[in-house]
Protein backbone atom coordinates (compact mmCIF):
# COMPACT_ATOMS: atom_id res chain seq x y z
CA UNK A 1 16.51 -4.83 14.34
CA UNK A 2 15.28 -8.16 15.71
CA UNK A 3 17.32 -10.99 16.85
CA UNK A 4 15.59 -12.88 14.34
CA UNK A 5 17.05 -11.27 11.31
CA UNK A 6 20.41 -10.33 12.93
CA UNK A 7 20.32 -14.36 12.91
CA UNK A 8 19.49 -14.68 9.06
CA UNK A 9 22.48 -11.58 8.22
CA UNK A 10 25.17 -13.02 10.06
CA UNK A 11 24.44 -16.83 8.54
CA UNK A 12 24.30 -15.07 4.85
CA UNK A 13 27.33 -12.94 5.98
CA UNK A 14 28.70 -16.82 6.12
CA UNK A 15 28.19 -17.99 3.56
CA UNK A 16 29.04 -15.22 1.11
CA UNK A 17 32.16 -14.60 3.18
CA UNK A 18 33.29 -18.27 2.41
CA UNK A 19 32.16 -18.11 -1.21
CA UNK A 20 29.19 -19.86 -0.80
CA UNK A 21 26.90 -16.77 -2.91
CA UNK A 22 24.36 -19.91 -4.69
CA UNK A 23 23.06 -21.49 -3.15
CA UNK A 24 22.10 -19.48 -0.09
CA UNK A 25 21.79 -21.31 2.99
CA UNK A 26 18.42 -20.08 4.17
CA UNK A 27 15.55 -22.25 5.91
CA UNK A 28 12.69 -23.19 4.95
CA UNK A 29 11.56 -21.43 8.26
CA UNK A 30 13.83 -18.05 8.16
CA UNK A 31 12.60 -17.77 4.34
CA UNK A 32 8.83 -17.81 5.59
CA UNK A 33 9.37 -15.79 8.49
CA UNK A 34 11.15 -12.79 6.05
CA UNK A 35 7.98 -13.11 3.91
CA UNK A 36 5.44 -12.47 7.15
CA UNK A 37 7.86 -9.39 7.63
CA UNK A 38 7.50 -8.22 3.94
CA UNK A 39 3.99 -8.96 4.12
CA UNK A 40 3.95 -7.27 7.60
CA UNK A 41 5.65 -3.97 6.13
CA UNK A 42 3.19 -3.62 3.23
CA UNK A 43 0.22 -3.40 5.91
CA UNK A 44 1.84 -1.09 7.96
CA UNK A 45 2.66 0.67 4.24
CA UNK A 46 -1.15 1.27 3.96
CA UNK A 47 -2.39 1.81 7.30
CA UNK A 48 0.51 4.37 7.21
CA UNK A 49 -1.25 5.60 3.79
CA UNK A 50 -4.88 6.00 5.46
CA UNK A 51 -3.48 7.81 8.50
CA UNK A 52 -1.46 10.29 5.98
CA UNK A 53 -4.95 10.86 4.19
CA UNK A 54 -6.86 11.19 7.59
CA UNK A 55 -4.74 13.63 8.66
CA UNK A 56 -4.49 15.78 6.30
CA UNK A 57 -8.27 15.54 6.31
CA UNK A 58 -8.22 17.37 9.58
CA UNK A 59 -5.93 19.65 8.01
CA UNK A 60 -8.11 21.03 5.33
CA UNK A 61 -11.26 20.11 7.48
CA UNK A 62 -9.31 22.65 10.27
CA UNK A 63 -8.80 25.59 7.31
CA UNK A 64 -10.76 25.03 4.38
CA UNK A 65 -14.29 23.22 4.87
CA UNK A 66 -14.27 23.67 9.06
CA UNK A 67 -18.16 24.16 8.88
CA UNK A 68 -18.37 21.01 5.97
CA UNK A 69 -17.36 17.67 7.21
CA UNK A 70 -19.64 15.58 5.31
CA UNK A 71 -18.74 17.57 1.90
CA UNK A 72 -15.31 17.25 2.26
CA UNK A 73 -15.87 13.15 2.61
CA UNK A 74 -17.83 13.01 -0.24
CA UNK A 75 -15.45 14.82 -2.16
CA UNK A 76 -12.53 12.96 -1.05
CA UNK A 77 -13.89 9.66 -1.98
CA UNK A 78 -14.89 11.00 -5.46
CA UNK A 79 -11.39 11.78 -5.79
CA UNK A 80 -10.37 8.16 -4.96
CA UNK A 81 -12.88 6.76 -7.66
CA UNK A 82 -11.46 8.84 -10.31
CA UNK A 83 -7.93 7.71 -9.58
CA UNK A 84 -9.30 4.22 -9.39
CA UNK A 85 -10.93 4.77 -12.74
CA UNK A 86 -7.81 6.53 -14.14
CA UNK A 87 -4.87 3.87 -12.66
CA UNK A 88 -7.80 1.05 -14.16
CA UNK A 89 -7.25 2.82 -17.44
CA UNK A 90 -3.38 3.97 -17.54
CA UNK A 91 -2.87 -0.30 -16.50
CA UNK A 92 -4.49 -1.05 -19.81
CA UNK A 93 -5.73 -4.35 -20.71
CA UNK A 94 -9.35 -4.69 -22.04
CA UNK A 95 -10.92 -1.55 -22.27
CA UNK A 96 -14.59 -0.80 -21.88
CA UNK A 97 -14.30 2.48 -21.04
CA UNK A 98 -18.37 2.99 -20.64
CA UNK A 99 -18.19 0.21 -17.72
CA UNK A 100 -15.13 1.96 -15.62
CA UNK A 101 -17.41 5.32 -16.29
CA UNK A 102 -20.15 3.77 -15.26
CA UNK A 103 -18.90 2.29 -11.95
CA UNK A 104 -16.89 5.79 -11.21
CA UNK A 105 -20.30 7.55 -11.27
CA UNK A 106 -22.25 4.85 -9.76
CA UNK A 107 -20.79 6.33 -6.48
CA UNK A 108 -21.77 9.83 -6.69
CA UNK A 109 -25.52 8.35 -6.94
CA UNK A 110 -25.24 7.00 -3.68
């Protein structure tokens, strides 16, 4: 753990020890550095994502499609349209189904 936010626990530790729970004594300048780390985490989140789905690329690329690279990327990028297309749809909102079709296909056409 960082010095950083060792610094922030042990002034919150403070203040809540003292009965101080509202307001919390946090500045302006801890508060936006714990928002770069939340921010921070998400990124590494995804990158962390991509290198799960890369991975077990090589996997299947090792066992199941060794002579079919190319196939396998297509297919896997298909896949991500549809569950585009499908979380688009399941998130409701306005619904023109024929439009999320539409651009969920457009990519096979490529």
């Amino acid at each position: 753990m960082s010095e950083r936010l060792e610094e922030i626990k042990r002034g919150l530790s403070h203040d809540i020890g003292i009965g101080n729970e509202f307001p919390i004594s946090l500045s302006f300048r801890d508060f936006k550095w714990l928002i770069q780390q939340a921010e921070r985490v998400e990124e590494l989140e995804k990158e962390k994502n991509e290198l799960a789905d890369l991975n077990q690329m090589l996997v299947d690329l090792n066992g199941v499609m060794p002579n079919e690279p190319d196939l396998y990327i297509q297919l896997k990028k298909q896949n991500q349209r549809y569950r585009q297309a499908l979380e688009s749809i399941r998130k409701g909102g306005p619904m023109n189904f024929p439009e999320i079709a539409r651009k969920v296909l457009e990519g096979e056409n490529k």
